[in-house]
Every structure is written in C-alpha cells, then in structure tokens.
N, C-alpha and C. Protein backbone atom coordinates (compact mmCIF):
# COMPACT_ATOMS: atom_id res chain seq x y z
N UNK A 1 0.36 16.51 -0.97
CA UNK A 1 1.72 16.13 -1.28
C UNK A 1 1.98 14.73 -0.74
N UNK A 2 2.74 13.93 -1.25
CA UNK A 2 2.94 12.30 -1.35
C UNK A 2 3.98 12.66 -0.06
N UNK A 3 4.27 11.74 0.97
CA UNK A 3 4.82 11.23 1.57
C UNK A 3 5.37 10.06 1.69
N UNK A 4 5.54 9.47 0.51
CA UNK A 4 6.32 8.53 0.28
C UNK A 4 6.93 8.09 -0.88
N UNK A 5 8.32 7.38 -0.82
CA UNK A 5 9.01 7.19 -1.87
C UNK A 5 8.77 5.71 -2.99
N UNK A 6 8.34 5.64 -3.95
CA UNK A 6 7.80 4.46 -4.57
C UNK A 6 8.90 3.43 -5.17
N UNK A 7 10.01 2.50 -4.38
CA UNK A 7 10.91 2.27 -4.93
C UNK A 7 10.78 1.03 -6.20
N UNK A 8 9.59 1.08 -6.63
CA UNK A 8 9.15 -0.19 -8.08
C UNK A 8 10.09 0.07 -8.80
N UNK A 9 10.73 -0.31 -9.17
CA UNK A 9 11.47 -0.25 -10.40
C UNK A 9 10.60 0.25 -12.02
N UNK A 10 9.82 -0.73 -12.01
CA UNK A 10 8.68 -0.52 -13.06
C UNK A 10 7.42 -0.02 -12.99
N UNK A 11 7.12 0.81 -12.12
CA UNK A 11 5.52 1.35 -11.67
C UNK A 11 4.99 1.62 -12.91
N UNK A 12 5.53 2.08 -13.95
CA UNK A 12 4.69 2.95 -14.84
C UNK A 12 3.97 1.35 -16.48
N UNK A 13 4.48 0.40 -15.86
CA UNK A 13 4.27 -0.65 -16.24
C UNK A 13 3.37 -1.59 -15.91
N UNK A 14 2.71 -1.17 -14.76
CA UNK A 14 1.46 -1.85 -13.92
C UNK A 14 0.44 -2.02 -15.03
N UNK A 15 -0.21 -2.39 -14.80
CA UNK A 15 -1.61 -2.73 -15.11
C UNK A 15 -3.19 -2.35 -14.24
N UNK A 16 -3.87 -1.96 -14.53
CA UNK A 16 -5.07 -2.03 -13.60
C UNK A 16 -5.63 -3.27 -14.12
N UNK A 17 -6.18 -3.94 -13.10
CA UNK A 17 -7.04 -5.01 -13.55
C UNK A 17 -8.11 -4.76 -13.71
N UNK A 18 -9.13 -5.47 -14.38
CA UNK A 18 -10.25 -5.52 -15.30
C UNK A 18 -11.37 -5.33 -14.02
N UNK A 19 -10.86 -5.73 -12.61
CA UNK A 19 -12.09 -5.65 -11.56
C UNK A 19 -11.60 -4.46 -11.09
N UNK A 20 -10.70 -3.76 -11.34
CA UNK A 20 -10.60 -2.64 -10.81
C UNK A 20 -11.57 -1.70 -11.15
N UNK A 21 -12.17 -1.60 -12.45
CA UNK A 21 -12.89 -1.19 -13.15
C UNK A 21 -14.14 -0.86 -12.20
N UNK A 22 -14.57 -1.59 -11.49
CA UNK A 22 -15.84 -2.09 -10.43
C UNK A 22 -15.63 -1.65 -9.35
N UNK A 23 -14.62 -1.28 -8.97
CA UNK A 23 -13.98 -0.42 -8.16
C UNK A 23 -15.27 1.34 -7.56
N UNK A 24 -16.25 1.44 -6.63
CA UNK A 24 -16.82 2.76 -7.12
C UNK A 24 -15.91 3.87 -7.04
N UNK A 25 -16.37 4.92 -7.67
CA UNK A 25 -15.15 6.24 -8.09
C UNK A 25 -15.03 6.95 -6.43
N UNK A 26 -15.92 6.24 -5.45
CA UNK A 26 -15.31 7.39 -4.19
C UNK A 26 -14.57 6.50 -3.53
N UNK A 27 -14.18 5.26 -3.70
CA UNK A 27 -13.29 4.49 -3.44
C UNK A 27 -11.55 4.81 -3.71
N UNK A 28 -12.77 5.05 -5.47
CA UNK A 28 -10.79 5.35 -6.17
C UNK A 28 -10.26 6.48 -6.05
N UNK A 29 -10.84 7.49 -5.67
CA UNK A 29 -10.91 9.18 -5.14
C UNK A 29 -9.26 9.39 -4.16
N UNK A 30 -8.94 9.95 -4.44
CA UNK A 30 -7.73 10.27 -3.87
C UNK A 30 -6.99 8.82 -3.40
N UNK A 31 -7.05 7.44 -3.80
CA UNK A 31 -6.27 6.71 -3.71
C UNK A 31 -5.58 5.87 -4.58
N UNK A 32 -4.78 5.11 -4.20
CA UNK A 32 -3.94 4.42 -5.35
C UNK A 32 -4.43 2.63 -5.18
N UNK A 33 -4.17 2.29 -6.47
CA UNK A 33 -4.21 0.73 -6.46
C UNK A 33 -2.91 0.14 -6.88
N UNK A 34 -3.11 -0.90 -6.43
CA UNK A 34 -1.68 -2.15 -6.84
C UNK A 34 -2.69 -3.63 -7.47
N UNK A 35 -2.12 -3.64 -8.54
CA UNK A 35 -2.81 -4.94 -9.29
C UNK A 35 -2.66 -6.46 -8.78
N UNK A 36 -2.72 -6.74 -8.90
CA UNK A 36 -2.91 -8.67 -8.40
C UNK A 36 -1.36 -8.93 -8.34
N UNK A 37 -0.86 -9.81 -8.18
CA UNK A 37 0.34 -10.13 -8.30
C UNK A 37 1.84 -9.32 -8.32
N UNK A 38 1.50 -7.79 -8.25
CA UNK A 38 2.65 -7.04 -7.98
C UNK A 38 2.60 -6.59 -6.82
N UNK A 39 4.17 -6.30 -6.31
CA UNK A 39 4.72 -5.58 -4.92
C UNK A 39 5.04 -4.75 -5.12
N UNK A 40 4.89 -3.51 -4.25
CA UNK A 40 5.41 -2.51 -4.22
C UNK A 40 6.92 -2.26 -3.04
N UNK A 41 7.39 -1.09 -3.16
CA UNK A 41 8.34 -1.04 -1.40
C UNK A 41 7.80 0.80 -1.42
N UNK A 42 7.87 0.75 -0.83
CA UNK A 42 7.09 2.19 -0.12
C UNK A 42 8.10 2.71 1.01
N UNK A 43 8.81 3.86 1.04
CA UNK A 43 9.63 4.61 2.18
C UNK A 43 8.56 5.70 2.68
N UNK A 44 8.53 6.04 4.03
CA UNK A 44 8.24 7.19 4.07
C UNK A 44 9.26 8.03 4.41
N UNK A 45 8.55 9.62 4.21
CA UNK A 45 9.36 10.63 3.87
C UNK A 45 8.94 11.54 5.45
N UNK A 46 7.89 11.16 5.78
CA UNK A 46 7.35 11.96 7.07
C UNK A 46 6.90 10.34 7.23
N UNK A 47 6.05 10.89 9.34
CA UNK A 47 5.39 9.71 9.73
C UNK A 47 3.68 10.14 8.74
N UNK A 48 3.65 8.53 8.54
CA UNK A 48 2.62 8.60 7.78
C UNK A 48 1.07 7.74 8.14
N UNK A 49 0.21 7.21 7.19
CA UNK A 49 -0.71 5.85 7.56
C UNK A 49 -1.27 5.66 6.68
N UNK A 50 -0.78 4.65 6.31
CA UNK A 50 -1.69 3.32 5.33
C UNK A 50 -2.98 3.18 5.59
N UNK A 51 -3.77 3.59 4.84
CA UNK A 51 -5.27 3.09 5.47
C UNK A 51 -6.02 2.43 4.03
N UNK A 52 -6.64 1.09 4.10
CA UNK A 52 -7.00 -0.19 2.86
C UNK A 52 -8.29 0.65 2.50
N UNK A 53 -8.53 1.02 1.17
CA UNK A 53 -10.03 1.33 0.99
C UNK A 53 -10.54 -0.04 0.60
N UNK A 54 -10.19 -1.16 -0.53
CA UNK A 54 -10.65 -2.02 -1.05
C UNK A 54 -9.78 -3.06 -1.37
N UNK A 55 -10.35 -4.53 -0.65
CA UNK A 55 -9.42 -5.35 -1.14
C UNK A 55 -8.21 -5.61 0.44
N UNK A 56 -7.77 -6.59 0.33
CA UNK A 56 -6.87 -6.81 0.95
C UNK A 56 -4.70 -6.84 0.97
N UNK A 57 -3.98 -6.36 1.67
CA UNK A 57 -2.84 -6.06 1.14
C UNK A 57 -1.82 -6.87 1.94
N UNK A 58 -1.00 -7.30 1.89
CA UNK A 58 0.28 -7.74 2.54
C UNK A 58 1.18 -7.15 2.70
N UNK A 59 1.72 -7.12 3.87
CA UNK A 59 2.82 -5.90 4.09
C UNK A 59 3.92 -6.32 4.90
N UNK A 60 4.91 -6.06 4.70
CA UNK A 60 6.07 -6.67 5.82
C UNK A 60 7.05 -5.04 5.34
N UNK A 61 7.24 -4.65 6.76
CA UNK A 61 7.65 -3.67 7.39
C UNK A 61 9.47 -4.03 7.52
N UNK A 62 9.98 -3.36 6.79
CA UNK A 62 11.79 -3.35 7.27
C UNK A 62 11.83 -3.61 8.73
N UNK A 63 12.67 -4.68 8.97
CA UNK A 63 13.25 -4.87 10.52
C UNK A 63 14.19 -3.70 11.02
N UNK A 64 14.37 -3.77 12.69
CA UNK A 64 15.08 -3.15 13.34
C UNK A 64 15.15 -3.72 14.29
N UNK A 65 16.21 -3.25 14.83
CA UNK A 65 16.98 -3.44 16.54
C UNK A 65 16.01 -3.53 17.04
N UNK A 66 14.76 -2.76 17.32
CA UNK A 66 13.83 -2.28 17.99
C UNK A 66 12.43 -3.57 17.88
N UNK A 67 12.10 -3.93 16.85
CA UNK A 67 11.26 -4.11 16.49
C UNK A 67 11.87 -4.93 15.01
N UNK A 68 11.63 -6.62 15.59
CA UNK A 68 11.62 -7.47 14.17
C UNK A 68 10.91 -7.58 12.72
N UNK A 69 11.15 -7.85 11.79
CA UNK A 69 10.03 -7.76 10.67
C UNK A 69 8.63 -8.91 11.19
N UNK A 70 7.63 -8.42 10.88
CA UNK A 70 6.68 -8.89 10.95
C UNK A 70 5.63 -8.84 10.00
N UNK A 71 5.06 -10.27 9.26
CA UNK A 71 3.73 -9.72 8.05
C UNK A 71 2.96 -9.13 8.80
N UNK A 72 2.37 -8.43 7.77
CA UNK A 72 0.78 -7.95 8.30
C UNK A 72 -0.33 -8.26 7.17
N UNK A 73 -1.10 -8.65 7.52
CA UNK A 73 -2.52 -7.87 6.03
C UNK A 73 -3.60 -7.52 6.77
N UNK A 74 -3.79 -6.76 5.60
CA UNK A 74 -4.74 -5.50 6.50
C UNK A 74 -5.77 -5.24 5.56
N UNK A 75 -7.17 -5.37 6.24
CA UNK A 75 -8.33 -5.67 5.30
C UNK A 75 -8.92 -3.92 5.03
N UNK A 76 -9.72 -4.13 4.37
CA UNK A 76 -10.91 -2.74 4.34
C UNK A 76 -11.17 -2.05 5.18
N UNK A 77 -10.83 -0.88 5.70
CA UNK A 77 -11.22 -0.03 6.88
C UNK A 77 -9.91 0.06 7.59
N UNK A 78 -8.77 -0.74 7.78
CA UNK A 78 -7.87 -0.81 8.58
C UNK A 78 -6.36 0.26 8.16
N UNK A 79 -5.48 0.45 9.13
CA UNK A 79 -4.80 1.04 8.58
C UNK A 79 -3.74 0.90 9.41
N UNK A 80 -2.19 1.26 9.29
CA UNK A 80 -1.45 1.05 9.55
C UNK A 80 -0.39 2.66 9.39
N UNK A 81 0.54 2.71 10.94
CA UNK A 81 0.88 3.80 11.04
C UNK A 81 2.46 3.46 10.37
N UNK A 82 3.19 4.20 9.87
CA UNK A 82 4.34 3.87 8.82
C UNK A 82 5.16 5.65 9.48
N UNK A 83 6.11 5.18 10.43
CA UNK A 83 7.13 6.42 10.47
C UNK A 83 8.04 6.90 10.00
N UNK A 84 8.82 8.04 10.18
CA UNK A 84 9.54 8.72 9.02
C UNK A 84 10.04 7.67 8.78
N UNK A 85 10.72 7.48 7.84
CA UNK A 85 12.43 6.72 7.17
C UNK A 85 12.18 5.22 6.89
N UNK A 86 10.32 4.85 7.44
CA UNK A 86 10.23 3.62 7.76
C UNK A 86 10.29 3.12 6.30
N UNK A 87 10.42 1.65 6.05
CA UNK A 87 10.23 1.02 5.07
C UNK A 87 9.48 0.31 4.69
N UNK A 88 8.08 -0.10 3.78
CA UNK A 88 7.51 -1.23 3.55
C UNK A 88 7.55 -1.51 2.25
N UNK A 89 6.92 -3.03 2.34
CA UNK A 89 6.88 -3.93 1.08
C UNK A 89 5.52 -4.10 1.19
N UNK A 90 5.12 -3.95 0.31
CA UNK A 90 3.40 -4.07 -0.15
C UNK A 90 2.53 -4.74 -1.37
N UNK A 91 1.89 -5.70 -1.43
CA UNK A 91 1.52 -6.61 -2.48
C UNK A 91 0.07 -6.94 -1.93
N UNK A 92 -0.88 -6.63 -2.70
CA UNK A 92 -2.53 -7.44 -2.83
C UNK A 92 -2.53 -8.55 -2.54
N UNK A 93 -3.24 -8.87 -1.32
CA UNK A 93 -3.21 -10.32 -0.25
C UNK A 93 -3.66 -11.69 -1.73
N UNK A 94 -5.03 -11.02 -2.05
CA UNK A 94 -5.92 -11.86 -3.08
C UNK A 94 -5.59 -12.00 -4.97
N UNK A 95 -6.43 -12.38 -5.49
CA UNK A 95 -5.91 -12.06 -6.97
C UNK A 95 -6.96 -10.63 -7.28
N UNK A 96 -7.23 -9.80 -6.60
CA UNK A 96 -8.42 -8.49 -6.59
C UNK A 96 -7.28 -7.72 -6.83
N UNK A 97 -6.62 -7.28 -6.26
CA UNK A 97 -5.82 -5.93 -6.67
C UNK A 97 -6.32 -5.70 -4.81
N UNK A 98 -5.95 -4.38 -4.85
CA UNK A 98 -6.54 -3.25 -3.86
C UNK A 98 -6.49 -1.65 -4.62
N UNK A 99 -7.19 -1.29 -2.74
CA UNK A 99 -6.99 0.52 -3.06
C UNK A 99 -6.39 0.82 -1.60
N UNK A 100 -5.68 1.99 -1.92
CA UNK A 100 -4.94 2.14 -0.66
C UNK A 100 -5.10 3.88 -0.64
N UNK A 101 -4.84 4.59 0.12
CA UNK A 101 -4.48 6.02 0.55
C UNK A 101 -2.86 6.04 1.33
N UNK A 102 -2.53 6.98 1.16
CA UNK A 102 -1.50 7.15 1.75
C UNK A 102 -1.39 8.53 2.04
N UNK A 103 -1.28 8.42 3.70
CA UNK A 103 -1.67 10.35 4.13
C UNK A 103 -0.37 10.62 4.91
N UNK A 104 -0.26 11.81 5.24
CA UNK A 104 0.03 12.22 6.73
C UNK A 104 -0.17 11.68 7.50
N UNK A 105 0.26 11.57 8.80
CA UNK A 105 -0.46 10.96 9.77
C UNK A 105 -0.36 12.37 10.77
C-alpha cells in the first residue's frame, strides 16, 4: 500500500523516456520513475523513505519552524527518511529520468 499522496496535477501525462527503457527490470520492480524534466510533490501519509534505485533526484522538503527548507539530491543507493504529513518536491537531478521506491519506513 502507497504511503503517499501524488499532488502532479498531470501524472497520467508523463512520459517514460526512451533510456528508461535500459533501465534493468529488477531496478524497475516495485518502483516508480519520474522522466527528465518533470517534478513531482509527494505528501506522506505515514513516516516513510525515499530510497534512489537509478539516476539521480532533487528534492526540497516543505519548511518548518523546526527545520528550514533545504535541497537535497540523492544519488543511487541513498535514501531519505520523509515523516507523516511531511511534504516533498521531487524532480530528476540529470536529463536520465530516475527510479525511486517509496516504502514504509
């Protein structure tokens, strides 16, 4: 079950890119991609974690009292913990696209 809310306006309008294709299938196995040049915003619904299968991503995290907005990008292997209610913005660092998972944490 998804733990998070996909606020794109147009998701179902994406594109996969042509290198996605090259992508191997245990890569693309239970994860999602974002194409070259689009952003996503991502809520979570529980605490969750971003973890990059392929490709690199940009991310800037909703600010708080607590804790200012800050970029991030986060390469292959890395991952990032995202708590309930939290908010991100998410876009492919490169012109590659990525692959991402999005779990429980």
């Amino acid at each position: 079950m998804s733990t998070a809310v996909c606020t794109t306006e147009s998701l179902s309008s994406l594109t996969v890119p042509a290198r996605a294709a090259t992508v191997p299938p245990a890569v693309r196995r239970g994860a999602w991609q974002i194409a070259p040049g689009e952003a996503m915003s991502l809520k979570a619904r529980a605490a969750s974690v971003l973890r990059v299968k392929q490709g690199r991503v940009w991310i800037t995290p909703d600010a708080t009292l607590a804790n200012p907005s800050e970029d991030l990008v986060l390469a292959p292997g890395e991952s990032l913990m995202v708590a309930a209610g939290q908010r991100i913005v998410m876009e492919a660092w490169d012109g590659y696209g990525a692959t991402y998972s999005w779990d429980n944490a």
